[in-house]
C-alpha atoms as a PDB file:
ATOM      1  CA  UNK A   1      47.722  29.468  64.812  1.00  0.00           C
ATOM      2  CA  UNK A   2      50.653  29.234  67.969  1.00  0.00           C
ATOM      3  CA  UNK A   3      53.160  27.522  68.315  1.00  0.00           C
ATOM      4  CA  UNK A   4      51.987  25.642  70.560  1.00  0.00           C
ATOM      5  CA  UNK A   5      49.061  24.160  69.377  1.00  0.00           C
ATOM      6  CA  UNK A   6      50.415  21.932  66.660  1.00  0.00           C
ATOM      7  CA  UNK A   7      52.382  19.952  69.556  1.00  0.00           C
ATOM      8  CA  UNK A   8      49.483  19.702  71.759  1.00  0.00           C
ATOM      9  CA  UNK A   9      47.841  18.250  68.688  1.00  0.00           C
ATOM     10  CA  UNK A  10      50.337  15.831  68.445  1.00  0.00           C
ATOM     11  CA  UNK A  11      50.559  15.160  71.873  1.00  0.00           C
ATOM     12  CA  UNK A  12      46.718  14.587  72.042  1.00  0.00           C
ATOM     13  CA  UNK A  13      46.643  12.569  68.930  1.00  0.00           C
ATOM     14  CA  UNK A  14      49.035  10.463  70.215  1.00  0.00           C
ATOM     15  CA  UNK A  15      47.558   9.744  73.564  1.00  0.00           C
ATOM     16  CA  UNK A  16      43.962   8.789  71.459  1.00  0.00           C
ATOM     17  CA  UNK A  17      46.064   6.116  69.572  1.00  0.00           C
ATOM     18  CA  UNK A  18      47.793   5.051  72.535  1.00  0.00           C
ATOM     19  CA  UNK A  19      44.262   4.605  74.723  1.00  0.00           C
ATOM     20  CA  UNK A  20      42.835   2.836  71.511  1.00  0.00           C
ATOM     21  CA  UNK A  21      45.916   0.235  71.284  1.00  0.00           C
ATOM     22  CA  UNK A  22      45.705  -0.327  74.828  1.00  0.00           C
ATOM     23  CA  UNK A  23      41.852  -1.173  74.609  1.00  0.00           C
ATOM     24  CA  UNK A  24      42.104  -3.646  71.905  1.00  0.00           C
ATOM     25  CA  UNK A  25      45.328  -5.382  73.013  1.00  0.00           C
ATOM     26  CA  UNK A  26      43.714  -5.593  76.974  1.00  0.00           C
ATOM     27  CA  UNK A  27      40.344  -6.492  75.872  1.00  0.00           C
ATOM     28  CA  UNK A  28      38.654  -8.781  78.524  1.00  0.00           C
ATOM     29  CA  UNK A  29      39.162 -12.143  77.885  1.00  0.00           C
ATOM     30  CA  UNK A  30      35.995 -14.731  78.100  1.00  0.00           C
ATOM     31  CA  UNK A  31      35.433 -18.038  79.681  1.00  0.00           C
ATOM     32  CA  UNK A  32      32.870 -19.295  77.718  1.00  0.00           C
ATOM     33  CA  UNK A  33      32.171 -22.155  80.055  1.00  0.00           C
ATOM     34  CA  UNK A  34      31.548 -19.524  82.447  1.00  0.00           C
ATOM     35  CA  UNK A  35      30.183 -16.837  80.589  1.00  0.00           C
ATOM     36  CA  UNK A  36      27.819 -19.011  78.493  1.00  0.00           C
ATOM     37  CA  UNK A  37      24.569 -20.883  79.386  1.00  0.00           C
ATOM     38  CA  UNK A  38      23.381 -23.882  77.688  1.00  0.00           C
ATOM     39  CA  UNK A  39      19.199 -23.397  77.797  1.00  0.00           C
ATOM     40  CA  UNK A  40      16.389 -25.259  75.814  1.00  0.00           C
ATOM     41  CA  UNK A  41      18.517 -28.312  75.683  1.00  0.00           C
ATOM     42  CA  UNK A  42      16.732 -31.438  73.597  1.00  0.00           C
ATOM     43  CA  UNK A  43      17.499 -34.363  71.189  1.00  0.00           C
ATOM     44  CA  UNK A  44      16.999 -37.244  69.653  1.00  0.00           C
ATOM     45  CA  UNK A  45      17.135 -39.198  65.985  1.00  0.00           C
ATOM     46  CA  UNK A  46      15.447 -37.313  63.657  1.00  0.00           C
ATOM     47  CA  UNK A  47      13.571 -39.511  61.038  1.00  0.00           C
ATOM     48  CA  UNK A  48      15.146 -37.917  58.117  1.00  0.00           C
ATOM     49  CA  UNK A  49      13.016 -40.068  55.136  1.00  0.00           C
ATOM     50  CA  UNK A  50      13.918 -42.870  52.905  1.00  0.00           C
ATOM     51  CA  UNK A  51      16.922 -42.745  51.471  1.00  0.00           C
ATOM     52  CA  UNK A  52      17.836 -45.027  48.646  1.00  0.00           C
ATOM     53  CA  UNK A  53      15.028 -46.965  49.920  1.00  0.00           C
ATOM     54  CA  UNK A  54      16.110 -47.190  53.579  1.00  0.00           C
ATOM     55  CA  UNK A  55      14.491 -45.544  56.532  1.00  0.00           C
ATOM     56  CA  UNK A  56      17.112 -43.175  57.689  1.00  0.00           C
ATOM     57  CA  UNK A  57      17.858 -41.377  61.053  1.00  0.00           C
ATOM     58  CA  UNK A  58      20.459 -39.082  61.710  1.00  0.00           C
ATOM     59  CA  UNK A  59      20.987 -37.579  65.669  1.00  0.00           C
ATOM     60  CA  UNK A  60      19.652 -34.560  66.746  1.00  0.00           C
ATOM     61  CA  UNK A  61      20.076 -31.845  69.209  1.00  0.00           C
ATOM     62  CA  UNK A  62      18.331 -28.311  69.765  1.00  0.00           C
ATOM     63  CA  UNK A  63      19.562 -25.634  71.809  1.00  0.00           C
ATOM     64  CA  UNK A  64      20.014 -21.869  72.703  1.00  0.00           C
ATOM     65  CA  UNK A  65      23.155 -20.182  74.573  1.00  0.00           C
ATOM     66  CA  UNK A  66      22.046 -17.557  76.691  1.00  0.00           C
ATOM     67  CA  UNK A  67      24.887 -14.891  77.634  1.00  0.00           C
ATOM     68  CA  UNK A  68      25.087 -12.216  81.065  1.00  0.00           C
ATOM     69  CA  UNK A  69      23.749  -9.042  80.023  1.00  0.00           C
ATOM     70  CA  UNK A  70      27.112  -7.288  80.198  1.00  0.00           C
ATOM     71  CA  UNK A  71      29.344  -9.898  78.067  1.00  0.00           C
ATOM     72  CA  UNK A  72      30.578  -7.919  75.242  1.00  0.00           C
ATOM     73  CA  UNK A  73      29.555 -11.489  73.149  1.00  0.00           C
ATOM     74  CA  UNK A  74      27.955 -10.301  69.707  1.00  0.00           C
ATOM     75  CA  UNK A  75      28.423 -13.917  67.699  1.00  0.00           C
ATOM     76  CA  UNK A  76      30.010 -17.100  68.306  1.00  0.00           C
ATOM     77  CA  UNK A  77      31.374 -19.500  65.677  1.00  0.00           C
ATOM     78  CA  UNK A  78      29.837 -23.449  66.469  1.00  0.00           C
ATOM     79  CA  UNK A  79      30.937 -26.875  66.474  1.00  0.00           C
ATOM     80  CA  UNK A  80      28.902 -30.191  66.907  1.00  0.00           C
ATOM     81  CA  UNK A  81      31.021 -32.974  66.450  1.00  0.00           C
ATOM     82  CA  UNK A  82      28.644 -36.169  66.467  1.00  0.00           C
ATOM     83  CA  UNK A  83      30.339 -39.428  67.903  1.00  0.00           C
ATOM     84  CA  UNK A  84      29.276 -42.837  68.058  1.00  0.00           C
ATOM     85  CA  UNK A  85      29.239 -44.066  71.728  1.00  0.00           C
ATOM     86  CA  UNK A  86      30.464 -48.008  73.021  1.00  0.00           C
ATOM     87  CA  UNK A  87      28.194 -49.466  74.981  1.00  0.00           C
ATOM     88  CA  UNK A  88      29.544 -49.125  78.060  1.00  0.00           C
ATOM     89  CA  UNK A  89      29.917 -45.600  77.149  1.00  0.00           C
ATOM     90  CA  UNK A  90      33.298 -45.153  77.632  1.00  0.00           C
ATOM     91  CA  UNK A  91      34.928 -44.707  74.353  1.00  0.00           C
ATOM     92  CA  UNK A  92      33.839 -42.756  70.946  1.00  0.00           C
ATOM     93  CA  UNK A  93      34.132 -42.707  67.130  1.00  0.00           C
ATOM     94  CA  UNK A  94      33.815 -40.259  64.602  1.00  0.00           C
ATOM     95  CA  UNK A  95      30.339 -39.804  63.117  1.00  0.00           C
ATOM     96  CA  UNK A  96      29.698 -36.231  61.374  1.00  0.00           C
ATOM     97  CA  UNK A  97      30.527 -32.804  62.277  1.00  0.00           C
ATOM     98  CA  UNK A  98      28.710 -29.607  61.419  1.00  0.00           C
ATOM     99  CA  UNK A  99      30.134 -25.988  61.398  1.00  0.00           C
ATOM    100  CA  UNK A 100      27.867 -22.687  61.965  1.00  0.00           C
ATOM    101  CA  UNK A 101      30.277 -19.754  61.216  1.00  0.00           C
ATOM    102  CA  UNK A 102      28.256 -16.754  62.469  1.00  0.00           C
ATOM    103  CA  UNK A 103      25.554 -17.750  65.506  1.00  0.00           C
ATOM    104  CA  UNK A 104      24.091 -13.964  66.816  1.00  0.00           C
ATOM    105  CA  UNK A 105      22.570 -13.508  69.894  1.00  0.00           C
ATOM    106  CA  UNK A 106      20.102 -11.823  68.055  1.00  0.00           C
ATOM    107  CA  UNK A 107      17.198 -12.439  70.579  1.00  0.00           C
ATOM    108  CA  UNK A 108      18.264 -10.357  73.514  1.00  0.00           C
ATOM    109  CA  UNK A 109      20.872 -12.672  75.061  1.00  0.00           C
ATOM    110  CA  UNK A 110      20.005 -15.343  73.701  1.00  0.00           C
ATOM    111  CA  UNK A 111      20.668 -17.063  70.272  1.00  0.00           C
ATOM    112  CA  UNK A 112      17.363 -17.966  68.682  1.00  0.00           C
ATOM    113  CA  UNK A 113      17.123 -22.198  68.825  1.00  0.00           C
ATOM    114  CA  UNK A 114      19.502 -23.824  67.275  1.00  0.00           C
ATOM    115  CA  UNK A 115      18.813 -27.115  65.876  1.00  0.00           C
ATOM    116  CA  UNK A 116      22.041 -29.085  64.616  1.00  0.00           C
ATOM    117  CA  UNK A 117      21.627 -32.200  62.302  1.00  0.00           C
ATOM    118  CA  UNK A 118      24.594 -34.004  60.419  1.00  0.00           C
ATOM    119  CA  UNK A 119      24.288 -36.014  57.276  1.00  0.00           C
ATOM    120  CA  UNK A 120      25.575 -39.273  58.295  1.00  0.00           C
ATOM    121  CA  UNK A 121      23.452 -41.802  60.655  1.00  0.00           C
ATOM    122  CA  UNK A 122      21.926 -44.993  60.622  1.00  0.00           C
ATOM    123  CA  UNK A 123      19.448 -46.709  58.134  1.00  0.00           C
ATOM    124  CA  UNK A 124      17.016 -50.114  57.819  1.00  0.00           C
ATOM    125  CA  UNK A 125      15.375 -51.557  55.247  1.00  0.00           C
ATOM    126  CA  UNK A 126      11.971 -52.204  54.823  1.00  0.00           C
ATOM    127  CA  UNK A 127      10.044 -53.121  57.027  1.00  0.00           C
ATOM    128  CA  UNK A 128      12.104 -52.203  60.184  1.00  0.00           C
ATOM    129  CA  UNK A 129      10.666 -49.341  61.600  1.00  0.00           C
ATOM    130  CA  UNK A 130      12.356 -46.443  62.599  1.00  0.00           C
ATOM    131  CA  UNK A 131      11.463 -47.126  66.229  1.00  0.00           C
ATOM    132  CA  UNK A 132      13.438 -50.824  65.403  1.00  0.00           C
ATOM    133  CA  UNK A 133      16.395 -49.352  64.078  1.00  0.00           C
ATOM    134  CA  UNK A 134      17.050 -47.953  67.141  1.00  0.00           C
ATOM    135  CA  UNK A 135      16.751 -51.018  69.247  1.00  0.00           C
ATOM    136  CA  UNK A 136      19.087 -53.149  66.363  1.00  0.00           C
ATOM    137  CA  UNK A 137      21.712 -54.906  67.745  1.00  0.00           C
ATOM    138  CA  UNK A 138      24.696 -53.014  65.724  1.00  0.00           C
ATOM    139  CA  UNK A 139      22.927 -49.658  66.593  1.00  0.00           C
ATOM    140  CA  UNK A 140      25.293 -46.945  68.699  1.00  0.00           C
ATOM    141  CA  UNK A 141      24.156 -44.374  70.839  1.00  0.00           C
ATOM    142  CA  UNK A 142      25.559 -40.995  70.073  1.00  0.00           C
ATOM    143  CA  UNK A 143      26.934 -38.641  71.693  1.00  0.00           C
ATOM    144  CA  UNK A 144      27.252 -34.058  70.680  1.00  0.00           C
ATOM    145  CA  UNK A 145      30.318 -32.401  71.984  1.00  0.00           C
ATOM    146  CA  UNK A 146      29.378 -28.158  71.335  1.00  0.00           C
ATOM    147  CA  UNK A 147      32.335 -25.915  70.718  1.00  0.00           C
ATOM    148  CA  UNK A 148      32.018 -22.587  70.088  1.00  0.00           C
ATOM    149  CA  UNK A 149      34.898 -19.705  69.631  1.00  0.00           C
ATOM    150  CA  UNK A 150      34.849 -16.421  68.644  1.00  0.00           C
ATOM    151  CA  UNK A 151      36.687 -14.848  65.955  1.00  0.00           C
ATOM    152  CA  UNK A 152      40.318 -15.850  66.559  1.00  0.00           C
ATOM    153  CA  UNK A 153      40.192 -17.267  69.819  1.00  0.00           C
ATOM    154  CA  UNK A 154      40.501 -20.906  70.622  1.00  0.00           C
ATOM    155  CA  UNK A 155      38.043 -23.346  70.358  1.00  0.00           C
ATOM    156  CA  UNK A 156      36.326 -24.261  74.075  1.00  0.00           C
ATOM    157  CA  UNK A 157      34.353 -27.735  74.879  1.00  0.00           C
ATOM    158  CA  UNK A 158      31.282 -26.023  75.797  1.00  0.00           C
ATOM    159  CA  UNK A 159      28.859 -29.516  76.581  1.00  0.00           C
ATOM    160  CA  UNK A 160      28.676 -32.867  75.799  1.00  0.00           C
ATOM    161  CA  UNK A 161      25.009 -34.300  75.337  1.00  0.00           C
ATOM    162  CA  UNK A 162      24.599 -37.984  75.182  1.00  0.00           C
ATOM    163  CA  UNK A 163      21.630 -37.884  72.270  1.00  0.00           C
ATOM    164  CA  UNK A 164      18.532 -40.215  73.367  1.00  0.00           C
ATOM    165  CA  UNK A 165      16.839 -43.026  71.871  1.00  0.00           C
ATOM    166  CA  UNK A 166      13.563 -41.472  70.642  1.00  0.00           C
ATOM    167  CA  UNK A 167      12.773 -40.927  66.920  1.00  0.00           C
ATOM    168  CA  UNK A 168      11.732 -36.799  66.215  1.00  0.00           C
ATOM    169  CA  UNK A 169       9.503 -36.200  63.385  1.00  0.00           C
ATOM    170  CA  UNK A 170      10.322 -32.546  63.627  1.00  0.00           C
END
């Protein structure tokens, strides 16, 4: 073997490594407000049984996120925080959160339909119907706020969906 091969091994060796570094430290950097599209978009409060004898609904929503063809996007990491909403709609409280870790767009470039459902909601007793509970005086509309990030990246306020008054059986 030359001389001169080993340093034009090096040389080349070095230049791969540099062109790798470079790659991954000036990889494109996503808008997901942008970049993403919020499709398939429903909700409601989903009659979720009787629980310790009440009638119990908890909000719903249902969704997809649909991504351009040539965003390098393979999962997403969710967010639904669920909020109670004032009446006059202008402030919030906590009600439940719930956390998908890995969301693929594993249907072209689309996620398949997401449907998000916390724990927490409201409940009646007997005999108030489910369609009554909603129309109780204490009752609170609610509101989903979406986030979604990817790997380390920050989380983003994709949507906020103010969750109607209808009761899902599904």
């Amino acid at each position: 073997m030359s001389a001169w091969v080993r340093p034009a091994r090096r040389v080349a060796a070095a230049l791969l490594a540099g062109a790798v570094m470079s790659s991954v430290s000036c990889s494109e950097t996503i808008d997901y407000k942008k970049a993403l599209q919020v499709t398939d978009l429903s909700g409601g409060w989903y009659d979720a049984g009787i629980v310790d004898g009440k009638n119990k609904l908890v909000p719903s929503i249902s969704f997809r996120l649909q991504k351009p063809a040539d965003t390098r996007i393979r999962s997403l990491a969710i967010n639904v925080i669920f909020k109670r909403v004032s009446p006059d709609k202008k402030t919030e409280e906590d009600l439940d959160e719930v956390f998908l870790q890995t969301v693929e767009f594993s249907e072209g470039n689309q996620t398949p339909l997401l449907t998000v459902r916390p724990e927490h909601g409201y409940t009646g007793d007997a005999p108030q119907t489910r369609a009554e509970i909603l129309q109780h005086s204490q009752f609170r509309d609610g509101r989903a706020i979406v986030f979604v990030k990817q790997s380390s990246t920050t989380w983003v306020d994709l949507i906020r969906y103010d969750v109607p008054r209808v009761v899902l059986t599904k």
